[in-house]
Protein backbone atom coordinates (compact mmCIF):
# COMPACT_ATOMS: atom_id res chain seq x y z
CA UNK A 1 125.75 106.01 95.92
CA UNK A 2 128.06 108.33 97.37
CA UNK A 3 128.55 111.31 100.02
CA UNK A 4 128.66 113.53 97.20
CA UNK A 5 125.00 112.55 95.82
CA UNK A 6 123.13 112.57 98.95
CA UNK A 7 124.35 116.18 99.54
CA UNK A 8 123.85 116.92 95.43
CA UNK A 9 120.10 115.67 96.43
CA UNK A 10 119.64 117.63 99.36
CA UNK A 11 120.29 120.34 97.84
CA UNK A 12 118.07 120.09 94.40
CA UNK A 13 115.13 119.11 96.34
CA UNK A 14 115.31 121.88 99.35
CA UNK A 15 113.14 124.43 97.24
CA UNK A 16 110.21 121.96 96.97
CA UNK A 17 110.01 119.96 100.62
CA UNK A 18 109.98 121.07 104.11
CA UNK A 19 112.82 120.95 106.04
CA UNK A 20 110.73 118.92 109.49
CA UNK A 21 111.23 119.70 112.67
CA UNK A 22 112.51 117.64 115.28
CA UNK A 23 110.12 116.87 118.24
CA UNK A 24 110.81 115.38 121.77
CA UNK A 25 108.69 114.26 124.59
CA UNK A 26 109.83 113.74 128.07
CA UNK A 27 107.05 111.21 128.67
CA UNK A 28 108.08 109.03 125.90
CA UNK A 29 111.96 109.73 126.58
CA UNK A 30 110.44 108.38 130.67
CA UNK A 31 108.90 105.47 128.85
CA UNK A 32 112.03 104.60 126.48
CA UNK A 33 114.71 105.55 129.05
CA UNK A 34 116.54 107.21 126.50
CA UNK A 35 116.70 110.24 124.78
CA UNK A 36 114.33 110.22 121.29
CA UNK A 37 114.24 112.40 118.71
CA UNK A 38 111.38 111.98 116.52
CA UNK A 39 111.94 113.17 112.76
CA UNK A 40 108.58 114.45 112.00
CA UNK A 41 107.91 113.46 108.53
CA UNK A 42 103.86 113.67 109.16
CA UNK A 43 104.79 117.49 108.65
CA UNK A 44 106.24 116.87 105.01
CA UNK A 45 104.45 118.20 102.01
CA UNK A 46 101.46 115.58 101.48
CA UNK A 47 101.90 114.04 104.70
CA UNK A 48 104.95 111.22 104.24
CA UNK A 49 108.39 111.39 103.84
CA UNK A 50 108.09 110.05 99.63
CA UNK A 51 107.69 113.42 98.72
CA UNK A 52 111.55 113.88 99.24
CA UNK A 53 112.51 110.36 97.00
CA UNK A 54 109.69 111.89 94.21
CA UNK A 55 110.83 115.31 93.98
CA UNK A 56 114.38 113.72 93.60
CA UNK A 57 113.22 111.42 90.58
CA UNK A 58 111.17 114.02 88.50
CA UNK A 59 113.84 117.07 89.21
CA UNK A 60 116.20 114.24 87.36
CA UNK A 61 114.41 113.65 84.11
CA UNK A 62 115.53 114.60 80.91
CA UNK A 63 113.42 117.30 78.44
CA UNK A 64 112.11 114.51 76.58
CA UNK A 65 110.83 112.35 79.62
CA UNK A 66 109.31 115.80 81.09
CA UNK A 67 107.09 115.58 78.11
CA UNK A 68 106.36 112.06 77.85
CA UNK A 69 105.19 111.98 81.59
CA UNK A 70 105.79 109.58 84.59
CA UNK A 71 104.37 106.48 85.88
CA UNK A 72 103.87 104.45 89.32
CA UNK A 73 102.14 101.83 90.96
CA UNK A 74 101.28 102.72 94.66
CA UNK A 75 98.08 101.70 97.24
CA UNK A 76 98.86 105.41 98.68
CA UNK A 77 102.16 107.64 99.85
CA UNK A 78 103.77 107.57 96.73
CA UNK A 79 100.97 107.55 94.46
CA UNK A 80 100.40 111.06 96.70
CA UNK A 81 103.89 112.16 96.27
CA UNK A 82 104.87 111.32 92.76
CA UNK A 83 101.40 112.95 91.87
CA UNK A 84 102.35 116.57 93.66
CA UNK A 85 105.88 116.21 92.91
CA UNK A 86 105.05 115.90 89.13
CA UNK A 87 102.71 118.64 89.33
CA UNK A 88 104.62 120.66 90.84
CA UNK A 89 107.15 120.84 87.78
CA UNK A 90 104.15 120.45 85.05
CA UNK A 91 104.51 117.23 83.96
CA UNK A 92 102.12 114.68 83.47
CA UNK A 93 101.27 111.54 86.11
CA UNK A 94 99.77 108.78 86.03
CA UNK A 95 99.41 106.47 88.70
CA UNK A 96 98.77 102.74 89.36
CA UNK A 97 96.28 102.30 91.51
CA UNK A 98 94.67 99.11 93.38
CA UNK A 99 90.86 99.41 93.12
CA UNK A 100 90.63 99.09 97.14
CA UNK A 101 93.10 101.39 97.67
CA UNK A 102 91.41 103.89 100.53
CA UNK A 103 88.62 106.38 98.70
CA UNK A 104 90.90 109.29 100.63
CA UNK A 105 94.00 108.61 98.79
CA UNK A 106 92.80 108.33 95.51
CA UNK A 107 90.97 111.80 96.06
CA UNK A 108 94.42 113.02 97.27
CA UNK A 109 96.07 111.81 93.94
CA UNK A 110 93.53 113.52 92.14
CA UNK A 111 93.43 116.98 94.07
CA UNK A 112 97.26 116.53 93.17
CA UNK A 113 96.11 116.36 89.46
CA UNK A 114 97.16 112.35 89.10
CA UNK A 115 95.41 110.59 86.89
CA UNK A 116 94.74 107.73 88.17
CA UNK A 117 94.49 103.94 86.30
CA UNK A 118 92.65 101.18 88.62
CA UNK A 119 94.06 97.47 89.01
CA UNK A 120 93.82 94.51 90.56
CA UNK A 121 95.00 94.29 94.34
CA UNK A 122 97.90 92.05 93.51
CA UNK A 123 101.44 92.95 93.32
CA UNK A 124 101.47 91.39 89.65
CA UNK A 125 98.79 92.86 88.59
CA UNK A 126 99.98 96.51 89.48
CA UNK A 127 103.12 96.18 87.76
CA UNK A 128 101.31 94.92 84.46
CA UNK A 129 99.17 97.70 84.69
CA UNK A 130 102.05 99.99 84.93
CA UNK A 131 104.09 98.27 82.00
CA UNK A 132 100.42 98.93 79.69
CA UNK A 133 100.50 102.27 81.11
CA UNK A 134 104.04 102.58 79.66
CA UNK A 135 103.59 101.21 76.24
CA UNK A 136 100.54 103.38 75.68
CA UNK A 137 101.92 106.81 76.80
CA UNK A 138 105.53 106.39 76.90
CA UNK A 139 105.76 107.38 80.45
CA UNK A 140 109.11 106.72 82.19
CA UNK A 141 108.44 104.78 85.08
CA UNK A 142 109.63 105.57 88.66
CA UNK A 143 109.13 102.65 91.23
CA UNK A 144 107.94 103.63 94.75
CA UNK A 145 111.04 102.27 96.86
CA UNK A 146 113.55 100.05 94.19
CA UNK A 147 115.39 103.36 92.72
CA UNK A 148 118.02 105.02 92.80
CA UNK A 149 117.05 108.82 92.95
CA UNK A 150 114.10 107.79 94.95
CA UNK A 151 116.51 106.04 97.88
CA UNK A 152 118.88 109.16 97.64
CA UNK A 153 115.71 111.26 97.99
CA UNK A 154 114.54 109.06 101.08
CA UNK A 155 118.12 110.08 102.63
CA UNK A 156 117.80 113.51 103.30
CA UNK A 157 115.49 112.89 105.88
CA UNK A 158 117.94 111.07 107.91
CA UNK A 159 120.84 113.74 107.08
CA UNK A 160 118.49 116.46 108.07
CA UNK A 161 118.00 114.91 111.75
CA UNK A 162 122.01 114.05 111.70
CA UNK A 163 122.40 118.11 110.87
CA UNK A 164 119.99 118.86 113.85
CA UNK A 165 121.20 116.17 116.49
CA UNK A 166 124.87 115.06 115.72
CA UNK A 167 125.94 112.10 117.53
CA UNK A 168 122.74 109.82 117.61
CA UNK A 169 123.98 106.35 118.48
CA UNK A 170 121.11 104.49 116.62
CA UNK A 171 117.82 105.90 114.17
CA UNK A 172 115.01 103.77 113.87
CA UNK A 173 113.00 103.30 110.68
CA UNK A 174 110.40 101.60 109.45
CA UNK A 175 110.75 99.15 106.61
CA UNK A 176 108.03 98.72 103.68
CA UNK A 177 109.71 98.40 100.18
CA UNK A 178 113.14 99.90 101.32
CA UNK A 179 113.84 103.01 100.46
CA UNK A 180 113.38 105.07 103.34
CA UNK A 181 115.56 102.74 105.46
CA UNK A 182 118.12 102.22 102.78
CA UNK A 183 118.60 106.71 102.66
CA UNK A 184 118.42 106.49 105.99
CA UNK A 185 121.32 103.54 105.86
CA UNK A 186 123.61 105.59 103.73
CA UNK A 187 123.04 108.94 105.19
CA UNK A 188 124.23 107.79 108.96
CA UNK A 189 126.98 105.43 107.04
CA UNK A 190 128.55 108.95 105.28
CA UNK A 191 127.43 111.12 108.05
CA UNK A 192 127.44 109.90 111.64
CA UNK A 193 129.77 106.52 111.73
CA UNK A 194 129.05 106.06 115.19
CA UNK A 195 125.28 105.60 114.23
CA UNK A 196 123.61 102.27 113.95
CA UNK A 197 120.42 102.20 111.84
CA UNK A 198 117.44 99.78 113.28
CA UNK A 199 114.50 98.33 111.29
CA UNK A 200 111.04 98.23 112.93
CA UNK A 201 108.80 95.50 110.90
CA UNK A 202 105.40 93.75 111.25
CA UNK A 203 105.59 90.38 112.05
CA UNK A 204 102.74 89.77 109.60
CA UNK A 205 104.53 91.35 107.12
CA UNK A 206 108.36 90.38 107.82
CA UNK A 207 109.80 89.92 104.69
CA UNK A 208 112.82 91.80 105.39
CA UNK A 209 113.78 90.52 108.59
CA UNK A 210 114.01 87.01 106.65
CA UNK A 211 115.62 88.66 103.99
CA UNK A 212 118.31 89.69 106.13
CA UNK A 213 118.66 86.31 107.63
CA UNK A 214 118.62 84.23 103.99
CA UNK A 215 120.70 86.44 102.17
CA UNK A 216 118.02 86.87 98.92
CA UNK A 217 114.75 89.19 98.54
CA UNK A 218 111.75 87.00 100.15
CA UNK A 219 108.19 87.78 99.79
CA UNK A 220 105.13 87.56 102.42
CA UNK A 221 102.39 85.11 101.45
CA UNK A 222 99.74 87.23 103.96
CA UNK A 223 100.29 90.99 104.41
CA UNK A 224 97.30 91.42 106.95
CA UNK A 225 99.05 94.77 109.01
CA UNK A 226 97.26 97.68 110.12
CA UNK A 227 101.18 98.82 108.34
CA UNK A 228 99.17 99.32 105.39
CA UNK A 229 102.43 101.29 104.49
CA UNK A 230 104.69 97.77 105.09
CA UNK A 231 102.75 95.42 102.85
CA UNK A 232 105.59 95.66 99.92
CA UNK A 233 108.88 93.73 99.65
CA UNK A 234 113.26 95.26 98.80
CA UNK A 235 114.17 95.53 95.55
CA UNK A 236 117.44 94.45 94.02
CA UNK A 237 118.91 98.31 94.42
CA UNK A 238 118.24 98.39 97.92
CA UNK A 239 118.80 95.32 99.54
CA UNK A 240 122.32 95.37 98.94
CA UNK A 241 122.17 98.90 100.77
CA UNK A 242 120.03 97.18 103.90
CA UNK A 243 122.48 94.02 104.07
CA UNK A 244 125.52 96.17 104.73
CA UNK A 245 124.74 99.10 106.73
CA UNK A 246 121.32 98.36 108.60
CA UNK A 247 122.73 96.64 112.19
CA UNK A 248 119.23 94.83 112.32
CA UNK A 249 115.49 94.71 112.42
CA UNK A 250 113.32 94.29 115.14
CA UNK A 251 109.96 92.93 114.59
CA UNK A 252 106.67 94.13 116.78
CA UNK A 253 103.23 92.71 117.04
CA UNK A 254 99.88 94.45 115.58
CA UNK A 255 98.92 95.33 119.51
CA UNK A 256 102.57 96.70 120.18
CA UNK A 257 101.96 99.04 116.75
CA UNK A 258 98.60 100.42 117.70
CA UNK A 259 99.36 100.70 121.55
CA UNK A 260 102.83 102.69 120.10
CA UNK A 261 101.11 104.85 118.07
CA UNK A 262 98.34 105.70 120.55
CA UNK A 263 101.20 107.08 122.84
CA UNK A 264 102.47 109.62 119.90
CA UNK A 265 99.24 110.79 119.55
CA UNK A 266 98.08 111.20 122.92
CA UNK A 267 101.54 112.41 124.42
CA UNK A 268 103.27 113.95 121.26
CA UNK A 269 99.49 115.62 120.00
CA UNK A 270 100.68 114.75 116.50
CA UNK A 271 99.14 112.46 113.94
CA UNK A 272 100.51 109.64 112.25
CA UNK A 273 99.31 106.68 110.56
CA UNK A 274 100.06 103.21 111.75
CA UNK A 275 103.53 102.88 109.73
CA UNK A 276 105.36 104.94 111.25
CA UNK A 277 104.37 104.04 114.88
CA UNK A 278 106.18 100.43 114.05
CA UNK A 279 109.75 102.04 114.06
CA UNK A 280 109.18 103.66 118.06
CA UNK A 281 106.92 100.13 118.58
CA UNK A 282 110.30 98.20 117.69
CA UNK A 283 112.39 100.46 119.77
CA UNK A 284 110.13 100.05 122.83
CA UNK A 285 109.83 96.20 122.19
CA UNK A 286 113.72 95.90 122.79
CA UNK A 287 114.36 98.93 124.61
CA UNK A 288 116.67 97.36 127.64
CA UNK A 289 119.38 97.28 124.74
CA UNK A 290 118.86 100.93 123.89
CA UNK A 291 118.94 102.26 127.32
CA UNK A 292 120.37 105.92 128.01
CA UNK A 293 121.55 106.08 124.24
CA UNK A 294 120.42 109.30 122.05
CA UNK A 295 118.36 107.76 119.33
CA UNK A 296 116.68 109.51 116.39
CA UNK A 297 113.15 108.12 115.40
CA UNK A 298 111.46 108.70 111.73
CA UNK A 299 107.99 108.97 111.77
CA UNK A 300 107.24 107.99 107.98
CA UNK A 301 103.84 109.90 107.63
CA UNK A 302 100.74 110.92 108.89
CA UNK A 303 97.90 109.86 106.20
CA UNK A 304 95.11 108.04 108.03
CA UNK A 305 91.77 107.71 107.72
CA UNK A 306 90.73 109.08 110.75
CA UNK A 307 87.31 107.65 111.06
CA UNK A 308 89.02 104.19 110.99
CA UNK A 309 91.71 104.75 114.09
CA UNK A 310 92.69 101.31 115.81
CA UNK A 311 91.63 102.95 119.28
């Protein structure tokens, strides 16, 4: 993936996203003691920052896959996304859905015309689903982190905060399946050398981090986050991208999550959900090594229950 396609996707998606603003907060820059720049993605078209790797993937599809329709397998965010960026082209969705998924996303999949196919709550058992799903309709299928369009579309979001705030010494993303922190990888690698890229990860959901350390994809055996976002493991497409350009990834506790995202609402006044408080959690957990630098921060999303908050 090159220069030359990020920008190509920046450009083919801009009539169908927001372009988010960039929010600071002297408390939190007090609190830090640095200078943060929080790339608002809880502002993006339904609420997350997939909508950009979505819109990417259906703009991309032939005629003939247009017609057949698209498929996924998500809990939430991308079953949202893929479901409003399909509509908003006319072409069919369906999406992969576990049975506990949260009531509020699969009513947000459906308000974004989705149709929606239950499974199992097991990682197997959603891609099995899926593969049915594919036979029967002939739906191309678009995975929620492991693909190439989708990690391109992830990117912009990172080259949009580079465009605003040039010389950031580090961003700081969260890590789930990938594909946001692989974009955001390639975007400061082609945009900003100077720029390191950090990972923020649950330590009950850390697969990365020991990816990075073994040198192969590993798995979590227990996935019990409030990062209901994090539960899902890299893919062969973008650990490659996460091995060579992300510097590391710093893992935070469930209290250090909660108490970080607490602060964004209370000092920022802006929602988001527990995901993307991980990636300021991990820069506060470490933050004598990221003293009086000018660091850009990606909050992921913003779709939370709110009559289940953690405070």
């Amino acid at each position: 993936m090159k220069k030359e396609d990020l920008l190509a996707t920046q450009e083919r998606i801009a009539p169908y996203i927001h372009r988010t603003p960039v929010l600071t907060s002297r408390l939190l820059n007090e609190i830090a003691g640095a200078d943060l720049y929080f790339k608002c993605e809880n502002f993006q078209r339904m609420g997350a920052f997939k909508m950009r790797g979505a819109m990417n993937a259906v703009l991309q599809l032939s005629e003939e896959q247009k017609a057949r329709g698209v498929v996924t397998h998500s809990s939430g965010n991308f079953a949202q996304a893929l479901a409003l960026a399909a509509q908003s082209i006319g072409v069919k969705a369906y999406i992969v859905m576990p049975e506990n998924a949260p009531q509020v996303k699969k009513d947000a999949v459906k308000g974004y015309g989705g149709q929606i196919v239950e499974c199992a709550s097991t990682p197997i058992a959603r891609e099995e689903v899926a593969e049915q799903v594919q036979k029967e309709t002939g739906a191309y299928f678009i995975h929620p982190s492991n693909d190439r369009e989708v990690i391109l579309g992830q990117g912009t979001a990172a080259l949009e905060l580079l465009e605003d705030q040039p010389e950031l010494t580090y961003i700081f993303s969260p890590v789930g399946g990938g594909g946001l922190i692989g974009g955001t990888a390639l975007a400061a690698h082609y945009f900003e050398r100077n720029c390191k890229v950090i990972g923020g990860e649950p330590f009950e959901a850390d697969d990365a981090y020991r990816s990075l350390l073994s040198g192969q994809i590993e798995s979590n055996d227990s996935t019990n986050t409030l990062a209901d976002g994090l539960r899902t493991q890299l893919g062969d497409i973008n650990f490659p991208i996460i091995q060579q350009y992300v510097d590391k990834i710093i893992r935070v506790e469930e209290t250090e999550i909660t108490s970080a995202m607490r602060l964004i609402w209370e000092r920022m006044k802006i929602i988001v959900e527990p995901s993307s408080a991980v990636a300021l959690a991990a820069l506060l957990r470490e933050k004598e090594e990221f003293a009086g630098q000018k660091i850009g921060v990606i909050l992921s999303g913003g779709n939370i229950d709110v009559s289940k908050l953690p405070f």
